[in-house]
C-alpha atoms as a PDB file:
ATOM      1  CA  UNK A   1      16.011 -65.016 -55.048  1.00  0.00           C
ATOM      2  CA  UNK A   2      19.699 -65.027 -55.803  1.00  0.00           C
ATOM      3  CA  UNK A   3      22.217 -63.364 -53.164  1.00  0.00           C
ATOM      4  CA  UNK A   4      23.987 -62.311 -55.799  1.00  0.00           C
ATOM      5  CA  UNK A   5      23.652 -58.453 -57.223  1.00  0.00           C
ATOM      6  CA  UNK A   6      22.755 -58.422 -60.855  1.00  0.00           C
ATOM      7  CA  UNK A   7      25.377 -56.890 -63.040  1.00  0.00           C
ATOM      8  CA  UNK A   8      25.456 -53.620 -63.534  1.00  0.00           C
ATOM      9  CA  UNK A   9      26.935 -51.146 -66.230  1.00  0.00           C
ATOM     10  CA  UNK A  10      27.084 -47.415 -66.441  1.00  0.00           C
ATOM     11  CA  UNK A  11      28.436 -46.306 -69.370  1.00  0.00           C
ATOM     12  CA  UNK A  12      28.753 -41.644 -69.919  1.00  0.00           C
ATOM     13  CA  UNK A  13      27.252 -41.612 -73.307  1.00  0.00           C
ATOM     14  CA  UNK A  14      27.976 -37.945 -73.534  1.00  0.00           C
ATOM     15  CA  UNK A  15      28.533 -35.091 -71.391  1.00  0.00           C
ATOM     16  CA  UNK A  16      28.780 -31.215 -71.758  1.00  0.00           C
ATOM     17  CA  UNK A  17      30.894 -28.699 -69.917  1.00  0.00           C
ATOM     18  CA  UNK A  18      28.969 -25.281 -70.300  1.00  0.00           C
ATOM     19  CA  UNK A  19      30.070 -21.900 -69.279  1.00  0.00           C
ATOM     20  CA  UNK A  20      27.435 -21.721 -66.522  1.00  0.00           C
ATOM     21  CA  UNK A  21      27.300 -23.634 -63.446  1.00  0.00           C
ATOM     22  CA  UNK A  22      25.237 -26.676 -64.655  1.00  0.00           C
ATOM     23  CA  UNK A  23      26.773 -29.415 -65.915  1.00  0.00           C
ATOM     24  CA  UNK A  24      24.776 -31.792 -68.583  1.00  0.00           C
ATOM     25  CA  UNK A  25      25.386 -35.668 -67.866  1.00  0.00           C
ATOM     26  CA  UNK A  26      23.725 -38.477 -69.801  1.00  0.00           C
ATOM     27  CA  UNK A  27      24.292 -41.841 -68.629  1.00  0.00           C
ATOM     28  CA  UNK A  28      23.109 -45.005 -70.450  1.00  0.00           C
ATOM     29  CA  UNK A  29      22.159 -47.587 -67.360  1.00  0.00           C
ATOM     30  CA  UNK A  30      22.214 -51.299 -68.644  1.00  0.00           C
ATOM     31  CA  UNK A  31      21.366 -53.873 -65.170  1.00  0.00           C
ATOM     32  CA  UNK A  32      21.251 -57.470 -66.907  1.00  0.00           C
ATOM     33  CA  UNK A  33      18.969 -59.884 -65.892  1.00  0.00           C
ATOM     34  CA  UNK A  34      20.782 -62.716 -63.471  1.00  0.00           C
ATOM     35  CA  UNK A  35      19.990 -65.835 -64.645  1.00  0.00           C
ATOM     36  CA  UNK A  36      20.653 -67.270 -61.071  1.00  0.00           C
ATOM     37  CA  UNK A  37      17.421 -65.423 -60.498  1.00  0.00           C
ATOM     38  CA  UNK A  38      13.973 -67.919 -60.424  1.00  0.00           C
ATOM     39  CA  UNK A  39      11.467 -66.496 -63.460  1.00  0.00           C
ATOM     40  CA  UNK A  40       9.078 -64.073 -62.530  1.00  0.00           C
ATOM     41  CA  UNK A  41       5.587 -63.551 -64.169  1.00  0.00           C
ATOM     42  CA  UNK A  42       4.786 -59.894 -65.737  1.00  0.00           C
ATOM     43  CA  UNK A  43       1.974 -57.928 -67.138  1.00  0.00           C
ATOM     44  CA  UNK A  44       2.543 -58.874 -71.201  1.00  0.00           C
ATOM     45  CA  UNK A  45       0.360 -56.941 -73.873  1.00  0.00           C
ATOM     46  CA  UNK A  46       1.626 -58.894 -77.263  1.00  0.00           C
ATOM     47  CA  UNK A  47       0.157 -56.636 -80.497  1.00  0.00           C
ATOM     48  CA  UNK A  48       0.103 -58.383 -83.142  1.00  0.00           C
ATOM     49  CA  UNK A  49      -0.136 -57.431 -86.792  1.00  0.00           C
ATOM     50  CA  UNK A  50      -2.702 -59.450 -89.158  1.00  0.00           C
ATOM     51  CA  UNK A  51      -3.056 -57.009 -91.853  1.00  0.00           C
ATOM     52  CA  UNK A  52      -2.875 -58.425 -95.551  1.00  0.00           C
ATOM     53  CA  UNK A  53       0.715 -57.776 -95.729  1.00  0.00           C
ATOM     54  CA  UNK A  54       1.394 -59.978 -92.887  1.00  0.00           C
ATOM     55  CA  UNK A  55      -0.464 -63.115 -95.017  1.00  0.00           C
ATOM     56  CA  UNK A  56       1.166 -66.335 -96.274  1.00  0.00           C
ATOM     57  CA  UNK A  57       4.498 -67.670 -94.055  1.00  0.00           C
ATOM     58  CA  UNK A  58       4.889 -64.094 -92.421  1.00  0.00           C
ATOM     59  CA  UNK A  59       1.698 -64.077 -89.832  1.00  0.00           C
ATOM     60  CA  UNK A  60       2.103 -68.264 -89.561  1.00  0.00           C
ATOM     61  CA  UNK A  61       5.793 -67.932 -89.005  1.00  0.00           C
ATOM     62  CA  UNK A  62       4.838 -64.841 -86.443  1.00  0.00           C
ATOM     63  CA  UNK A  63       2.436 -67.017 -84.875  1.00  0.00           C
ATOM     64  CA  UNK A  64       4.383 -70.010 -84.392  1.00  0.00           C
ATOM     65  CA  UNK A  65       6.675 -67.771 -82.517  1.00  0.00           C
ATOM     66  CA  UNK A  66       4.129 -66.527 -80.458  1.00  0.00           C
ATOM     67  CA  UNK A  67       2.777 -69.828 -79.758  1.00  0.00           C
ATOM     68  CA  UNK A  68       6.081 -70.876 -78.655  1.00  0.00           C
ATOM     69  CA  UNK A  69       6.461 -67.888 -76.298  1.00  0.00           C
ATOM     70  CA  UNK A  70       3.063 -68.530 -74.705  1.00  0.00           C
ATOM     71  CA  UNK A  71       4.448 -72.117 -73.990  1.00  0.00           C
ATOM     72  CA  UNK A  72       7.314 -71.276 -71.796  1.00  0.00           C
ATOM     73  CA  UNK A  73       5.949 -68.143 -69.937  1.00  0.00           C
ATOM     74  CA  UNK A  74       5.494 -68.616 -66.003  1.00  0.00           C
ATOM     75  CA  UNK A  75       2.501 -69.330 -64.250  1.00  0.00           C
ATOM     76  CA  UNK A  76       0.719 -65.763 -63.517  1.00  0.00           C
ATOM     77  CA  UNK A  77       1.482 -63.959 -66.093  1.00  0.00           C
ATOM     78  CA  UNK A  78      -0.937 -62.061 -67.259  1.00  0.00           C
ATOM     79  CA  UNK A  79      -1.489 -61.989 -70.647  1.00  0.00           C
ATOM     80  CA  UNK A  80      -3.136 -60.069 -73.304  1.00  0.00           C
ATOM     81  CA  UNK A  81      -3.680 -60.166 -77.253  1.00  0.00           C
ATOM     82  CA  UNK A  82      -4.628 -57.406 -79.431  1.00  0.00           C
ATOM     83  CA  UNK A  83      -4.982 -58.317 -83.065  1.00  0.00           C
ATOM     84  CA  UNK A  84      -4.878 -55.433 -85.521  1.00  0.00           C
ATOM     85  CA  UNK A  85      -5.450 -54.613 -89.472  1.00  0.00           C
ATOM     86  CA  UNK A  86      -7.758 -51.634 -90.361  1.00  0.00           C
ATOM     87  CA  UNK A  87      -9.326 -51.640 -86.922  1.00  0.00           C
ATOM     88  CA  UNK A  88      -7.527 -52.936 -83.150  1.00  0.00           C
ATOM     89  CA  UNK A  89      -9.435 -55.445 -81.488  1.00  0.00           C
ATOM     90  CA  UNK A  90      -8.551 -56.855 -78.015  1.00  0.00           C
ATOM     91  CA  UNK A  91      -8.710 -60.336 -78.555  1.00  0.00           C
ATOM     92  CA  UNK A  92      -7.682 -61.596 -74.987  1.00  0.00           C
ATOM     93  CA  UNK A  93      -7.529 -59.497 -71.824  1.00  0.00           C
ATOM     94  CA  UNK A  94      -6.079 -60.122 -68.469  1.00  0.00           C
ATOM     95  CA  UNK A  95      -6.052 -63.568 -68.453  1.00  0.00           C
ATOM     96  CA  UNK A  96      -3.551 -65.239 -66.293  1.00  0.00           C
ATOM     97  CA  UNK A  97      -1.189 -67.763 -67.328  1.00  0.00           C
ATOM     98  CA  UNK A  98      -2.124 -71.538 -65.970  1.00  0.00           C
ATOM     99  CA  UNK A  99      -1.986 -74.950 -67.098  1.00  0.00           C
ATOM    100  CA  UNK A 100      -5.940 -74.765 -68.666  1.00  0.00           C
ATOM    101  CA  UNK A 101      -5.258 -70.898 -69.347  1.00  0.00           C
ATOM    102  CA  UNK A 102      -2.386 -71.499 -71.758  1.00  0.00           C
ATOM    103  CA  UNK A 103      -3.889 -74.143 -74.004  1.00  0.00           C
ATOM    104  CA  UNK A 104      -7.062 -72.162 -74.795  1.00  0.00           C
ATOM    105  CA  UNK A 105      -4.633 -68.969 -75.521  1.00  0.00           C
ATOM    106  CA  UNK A 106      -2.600 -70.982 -77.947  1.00  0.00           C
ATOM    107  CA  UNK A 107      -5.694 -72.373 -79.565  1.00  0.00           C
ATOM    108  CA  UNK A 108      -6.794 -69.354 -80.508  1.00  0.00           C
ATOM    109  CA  UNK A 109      -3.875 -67.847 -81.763  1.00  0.00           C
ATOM    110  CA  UNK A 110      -3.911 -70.815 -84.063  1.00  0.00           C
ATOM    111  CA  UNK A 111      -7.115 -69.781 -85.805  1.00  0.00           C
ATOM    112  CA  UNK A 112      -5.382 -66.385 -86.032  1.00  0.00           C
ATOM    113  CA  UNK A 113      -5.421 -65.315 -89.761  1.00  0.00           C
ATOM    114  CA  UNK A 114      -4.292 -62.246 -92.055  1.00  0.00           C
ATOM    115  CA  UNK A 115      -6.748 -59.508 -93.784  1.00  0.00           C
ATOM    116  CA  UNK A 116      -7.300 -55.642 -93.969  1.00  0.00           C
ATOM    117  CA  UNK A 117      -5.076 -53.068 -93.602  1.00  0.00           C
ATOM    118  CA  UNK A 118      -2.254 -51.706 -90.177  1.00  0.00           C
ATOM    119  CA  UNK A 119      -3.545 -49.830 -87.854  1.00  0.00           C
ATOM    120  CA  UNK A 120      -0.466 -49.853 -86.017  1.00  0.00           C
ATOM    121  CA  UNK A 121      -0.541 -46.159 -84.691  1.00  0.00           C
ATOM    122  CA  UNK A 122      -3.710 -47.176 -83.268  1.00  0.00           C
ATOM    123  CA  UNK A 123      -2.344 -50.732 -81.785  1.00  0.00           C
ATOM    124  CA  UNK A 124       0.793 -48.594 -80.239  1.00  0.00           C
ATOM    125  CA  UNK A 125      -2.347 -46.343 -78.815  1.00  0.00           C
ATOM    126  CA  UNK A 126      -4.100 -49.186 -77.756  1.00  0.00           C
ATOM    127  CA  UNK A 127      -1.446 -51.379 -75.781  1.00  0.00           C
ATOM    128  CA  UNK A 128      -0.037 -47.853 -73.779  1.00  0.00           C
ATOM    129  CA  UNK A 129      -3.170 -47.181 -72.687  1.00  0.00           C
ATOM    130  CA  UNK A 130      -3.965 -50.977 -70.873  1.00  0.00           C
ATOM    131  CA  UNK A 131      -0.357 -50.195 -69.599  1.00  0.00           C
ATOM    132  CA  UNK A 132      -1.640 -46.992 -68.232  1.00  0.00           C
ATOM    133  CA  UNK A 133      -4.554 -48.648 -66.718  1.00  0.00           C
ATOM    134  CA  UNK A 134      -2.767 -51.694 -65.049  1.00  0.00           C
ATOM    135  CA  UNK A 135      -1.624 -50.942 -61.448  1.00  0.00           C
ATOM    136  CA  UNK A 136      -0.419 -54.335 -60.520  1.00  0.00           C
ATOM    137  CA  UNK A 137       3.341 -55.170 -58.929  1.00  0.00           C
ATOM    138  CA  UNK A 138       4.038 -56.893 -62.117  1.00  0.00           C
ATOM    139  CA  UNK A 139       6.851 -55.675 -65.304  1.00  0.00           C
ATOM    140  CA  UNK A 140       5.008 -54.230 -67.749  1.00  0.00           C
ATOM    141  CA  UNK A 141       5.971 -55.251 -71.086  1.00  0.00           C
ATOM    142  CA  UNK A 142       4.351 -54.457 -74.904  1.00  0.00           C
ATOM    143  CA  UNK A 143       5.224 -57.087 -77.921  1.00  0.00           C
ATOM    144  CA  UNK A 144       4.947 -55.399 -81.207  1.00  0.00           C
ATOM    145  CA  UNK A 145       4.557 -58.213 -84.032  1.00  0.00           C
ATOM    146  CA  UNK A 146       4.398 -56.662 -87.638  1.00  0.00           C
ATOM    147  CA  UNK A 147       5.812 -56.059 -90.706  1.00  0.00           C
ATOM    148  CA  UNK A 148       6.053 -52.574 -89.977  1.00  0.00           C
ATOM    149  CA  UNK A 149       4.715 -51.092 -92.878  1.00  0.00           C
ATOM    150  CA  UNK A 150       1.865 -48.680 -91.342  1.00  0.00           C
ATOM    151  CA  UNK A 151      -1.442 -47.721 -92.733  1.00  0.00           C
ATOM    152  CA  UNK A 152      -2.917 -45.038 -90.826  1.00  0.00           C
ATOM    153  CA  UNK A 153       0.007 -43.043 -89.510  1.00  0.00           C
ATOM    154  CA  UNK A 154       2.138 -43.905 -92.794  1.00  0.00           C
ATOM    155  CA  UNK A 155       5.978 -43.258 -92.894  1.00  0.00           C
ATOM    156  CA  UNK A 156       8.016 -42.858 -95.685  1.00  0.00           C
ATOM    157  CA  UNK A 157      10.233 -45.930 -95.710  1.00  0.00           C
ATOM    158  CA  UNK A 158      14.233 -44.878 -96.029  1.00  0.00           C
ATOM    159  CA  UNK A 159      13.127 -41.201 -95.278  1.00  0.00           C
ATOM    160  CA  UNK A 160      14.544 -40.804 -91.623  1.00  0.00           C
ATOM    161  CA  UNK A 161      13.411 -36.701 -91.289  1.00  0.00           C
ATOM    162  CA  UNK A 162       9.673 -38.051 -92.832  1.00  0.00           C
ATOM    163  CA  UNK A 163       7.724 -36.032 -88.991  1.00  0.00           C
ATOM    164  CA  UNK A 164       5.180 -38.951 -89.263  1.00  0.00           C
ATOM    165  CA  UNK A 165       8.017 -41.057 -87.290  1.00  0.00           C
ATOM    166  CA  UNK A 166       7.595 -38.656 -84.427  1.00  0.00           C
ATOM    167  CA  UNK A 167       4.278 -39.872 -83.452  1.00  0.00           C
ATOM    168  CA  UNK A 168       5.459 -43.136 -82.788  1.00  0.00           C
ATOM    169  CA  UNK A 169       8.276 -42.072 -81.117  1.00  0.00           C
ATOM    170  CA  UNK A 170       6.441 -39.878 -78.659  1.00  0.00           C
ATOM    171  CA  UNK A 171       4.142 -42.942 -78.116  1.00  0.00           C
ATOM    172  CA  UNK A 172       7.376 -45.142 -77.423  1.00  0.00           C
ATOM    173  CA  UNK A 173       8.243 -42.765 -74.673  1.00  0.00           C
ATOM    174  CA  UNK A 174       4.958 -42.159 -73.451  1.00  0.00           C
ATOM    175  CA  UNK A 175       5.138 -45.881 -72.475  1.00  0.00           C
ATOM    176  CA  UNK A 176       8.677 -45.628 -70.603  1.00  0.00           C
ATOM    177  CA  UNK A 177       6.791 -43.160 -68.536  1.00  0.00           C
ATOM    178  CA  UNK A 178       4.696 -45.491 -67.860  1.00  0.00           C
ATOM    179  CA  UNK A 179       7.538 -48.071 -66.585  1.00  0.00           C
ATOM    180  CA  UNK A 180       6.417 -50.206 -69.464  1.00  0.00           C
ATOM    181  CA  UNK A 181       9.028 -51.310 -72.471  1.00  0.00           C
ATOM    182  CA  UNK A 182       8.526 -52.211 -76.252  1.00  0.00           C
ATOM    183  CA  UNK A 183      10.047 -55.383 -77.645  1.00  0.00           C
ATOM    184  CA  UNK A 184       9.232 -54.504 -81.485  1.00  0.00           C
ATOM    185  CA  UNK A 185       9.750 -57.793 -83.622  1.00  0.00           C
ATOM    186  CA  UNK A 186       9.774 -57.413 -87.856  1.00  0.00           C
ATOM    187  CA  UNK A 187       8.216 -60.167 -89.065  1.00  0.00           C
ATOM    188  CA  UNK A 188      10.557 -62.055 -91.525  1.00  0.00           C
ATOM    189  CA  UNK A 189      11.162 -60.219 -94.698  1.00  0.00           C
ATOM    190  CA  UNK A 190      10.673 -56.782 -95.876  1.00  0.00           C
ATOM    191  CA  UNK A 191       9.781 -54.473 -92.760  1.00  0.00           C
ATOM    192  CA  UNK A 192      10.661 -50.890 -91.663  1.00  0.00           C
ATOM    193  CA  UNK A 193      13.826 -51.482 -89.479  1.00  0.00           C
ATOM    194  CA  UNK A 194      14.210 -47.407 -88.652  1.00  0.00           C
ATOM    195  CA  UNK A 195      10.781 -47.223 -86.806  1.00  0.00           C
ATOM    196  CA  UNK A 196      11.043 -50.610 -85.184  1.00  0.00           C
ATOM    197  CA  UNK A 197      14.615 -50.209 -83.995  1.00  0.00           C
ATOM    198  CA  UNK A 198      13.825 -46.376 -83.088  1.00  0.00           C
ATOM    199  CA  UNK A 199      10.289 -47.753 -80.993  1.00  0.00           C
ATOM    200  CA  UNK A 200      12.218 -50.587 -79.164  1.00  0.00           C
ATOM    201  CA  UNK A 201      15.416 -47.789 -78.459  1.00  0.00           C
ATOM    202  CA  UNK A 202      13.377 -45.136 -76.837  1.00  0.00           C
ATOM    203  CA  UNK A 203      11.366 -47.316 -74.890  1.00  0.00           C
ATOM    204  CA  UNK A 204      14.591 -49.605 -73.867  1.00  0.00           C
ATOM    205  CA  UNK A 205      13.137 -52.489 -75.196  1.00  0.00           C
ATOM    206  CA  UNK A 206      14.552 -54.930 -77.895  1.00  0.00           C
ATOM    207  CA  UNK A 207      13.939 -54.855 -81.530  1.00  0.00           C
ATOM    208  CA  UNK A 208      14.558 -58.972 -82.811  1.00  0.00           C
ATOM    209  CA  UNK A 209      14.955 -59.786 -85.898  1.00  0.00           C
ATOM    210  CA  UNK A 210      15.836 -63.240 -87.713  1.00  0.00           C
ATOM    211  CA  UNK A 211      17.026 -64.363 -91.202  1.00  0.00           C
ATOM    212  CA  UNK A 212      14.601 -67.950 -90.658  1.00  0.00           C
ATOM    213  CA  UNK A 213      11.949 -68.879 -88.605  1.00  0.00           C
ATOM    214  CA  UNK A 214      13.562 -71.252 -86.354  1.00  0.00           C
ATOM    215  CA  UNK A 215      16.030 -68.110 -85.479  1.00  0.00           C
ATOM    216  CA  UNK A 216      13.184 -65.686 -84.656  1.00  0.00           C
ATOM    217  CA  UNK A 217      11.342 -68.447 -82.211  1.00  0.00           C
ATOM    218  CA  UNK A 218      14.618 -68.430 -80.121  1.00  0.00           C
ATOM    219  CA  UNK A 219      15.473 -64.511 -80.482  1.00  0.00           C
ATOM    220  CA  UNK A 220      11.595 -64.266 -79.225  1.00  0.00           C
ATOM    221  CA  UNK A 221      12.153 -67.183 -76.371  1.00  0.00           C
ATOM    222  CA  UNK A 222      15.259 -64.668 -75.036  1.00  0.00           C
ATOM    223  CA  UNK A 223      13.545 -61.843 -75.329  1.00  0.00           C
ATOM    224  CA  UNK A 224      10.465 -63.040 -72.903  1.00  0.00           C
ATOM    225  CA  UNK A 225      12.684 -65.093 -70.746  1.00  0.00           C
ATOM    226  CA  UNK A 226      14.834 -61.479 -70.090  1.00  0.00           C
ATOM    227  CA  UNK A 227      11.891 -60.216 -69.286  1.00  0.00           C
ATOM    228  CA  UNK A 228      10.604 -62.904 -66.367  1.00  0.00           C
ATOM    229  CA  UNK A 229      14.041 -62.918 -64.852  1.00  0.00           C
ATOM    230  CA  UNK A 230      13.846 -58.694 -64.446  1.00  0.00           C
ATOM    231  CA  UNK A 231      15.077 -57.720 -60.953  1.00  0.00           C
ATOM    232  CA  UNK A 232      14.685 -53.707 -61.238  1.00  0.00           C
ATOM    233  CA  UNK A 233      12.035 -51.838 -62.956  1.00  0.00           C
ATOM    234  CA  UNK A 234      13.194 -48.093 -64.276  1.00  0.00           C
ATOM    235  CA  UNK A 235      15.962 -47.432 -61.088  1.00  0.00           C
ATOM    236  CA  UNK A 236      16.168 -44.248 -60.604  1.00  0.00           C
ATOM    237  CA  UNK A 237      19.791 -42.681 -60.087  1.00  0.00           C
ATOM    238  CA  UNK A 238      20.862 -39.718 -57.635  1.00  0.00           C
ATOM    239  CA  UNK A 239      23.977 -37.613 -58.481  1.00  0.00           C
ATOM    240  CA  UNK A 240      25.701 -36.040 -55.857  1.00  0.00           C
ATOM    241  CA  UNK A 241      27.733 -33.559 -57.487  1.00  0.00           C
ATOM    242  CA  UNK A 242      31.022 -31.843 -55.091  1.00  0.00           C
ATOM    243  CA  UNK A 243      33.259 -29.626 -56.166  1.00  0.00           C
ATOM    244  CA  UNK A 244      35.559 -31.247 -58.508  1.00  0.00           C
ATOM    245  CA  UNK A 245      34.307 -34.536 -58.151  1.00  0.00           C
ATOM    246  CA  UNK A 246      30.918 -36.614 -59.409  1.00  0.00           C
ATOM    247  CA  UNK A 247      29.987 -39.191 -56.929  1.00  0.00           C
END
């Protein structure tokens, strides 16, 4: 491990004086991965969409990425693949990344195709609750894959107060309680930004999107390599407060 610390920014995002003697204090905590720092496996639950709407160059183009991900992830990871449509299906559970391990992962995500409807409620339900039931050392982290266009907890797309988007959003922090984040990725073309950005915010994850292909296979490649090279998983903070003073 590097001697160095890993950088470290604390920005007050907003802050209110009251009348009474508490004192509200949000603080938005970035620590950025060090990329002196040797690669680290982690507990990886990729859920990917294969509903009809994903068909033609979106779930190929998604699964080229994904393919390309699997490639460069460190020995010991352990992975996991949960295909949805109308139904979720666990495709591959807690296998561990090796030489023999990857190829037959990457194999089958090659035969991976597109039919039925999203379930992605359900997937979201799904991948928190293997994050609920892994208690290993490693960082937990959930890859959403989809087009974003729900079929069993529908949204209204470009309707922001529409309360359906709650239920994802209490899911997305129902997996930060679980020390687990959300990368959500929109598959190229048409997806709902507002409930992938808003999933990947709440849960500090990322939300990647790309104009091409080859763009989205590096945006992904980042993404996963941020995640092996992860020094501290949800630090907590303790405020000392004096009279006068925050320390």
């Amino acid at each position: 491990m590097s001697n160095q610390l890993p950088y470290i920014s604390i920005n007050q995002s907003a802050i209110c004086v009251p009348k009474t003697d508490t004192l509200a204090l949000t603080l938005d905590i970035k620590i950025l991965p060090d990329r002196n720092v040797p690669v680290r496996p982690f507990y990886g639950i990729w859920l990917l969409d294969v509903s009809g709407s994903m068909s033609g160059n979106r779930i190929q183009r998604a699964k080229e990425s994904l393919i390309k991900q699997v490639e460069q992830l460190p020995a010991e990871t352990n992975f996991n693949l949960v295909l949805f449509q109308s139904t979720v299906k666990v495709v591959i559970q807690n296998e561990t990344i090796s030489s023999q391990t990857r190829s037959r992962i990457i194999e089958h995500i090659e035969q991976i195709s597109a039919v039925g409807g999203t379930a992605l409620h359900e997937a979201l339900k799904k991948g928190i609750k293997m994050v609920r039931g892994y208690n290993g050392p490693l960082t937990k982290k959930i890859i959403l894959i989809t087009d974003g266009e729900p079929g069993d907890v529908r949204v209204k797309l470009g309707d922001q107060e529409d309360p359906n988007y709650k239920e994802y959003f209490i899911l997305a922090h129902e997996a930060l309680e679980y020390k687990a984040s959300i990368d959500t990725v929109g598959a190229l073309g048409e997806h709902n930004v507002y409930l992938l950005y808003e999933i990947a915010k709440l849960s500090t994850g990322k939300y990647i999107f790309a104009k091409d292909a080859e763009e989205l296979k590096t945006k992904m490649l980042i993404a996963s390599e941020q995640t092996t090279r992860i020094l501290f998983s949800q630090p907590s903070l303790e405020i000392i407060a004096t009279a006068g003073t925050v320390t």
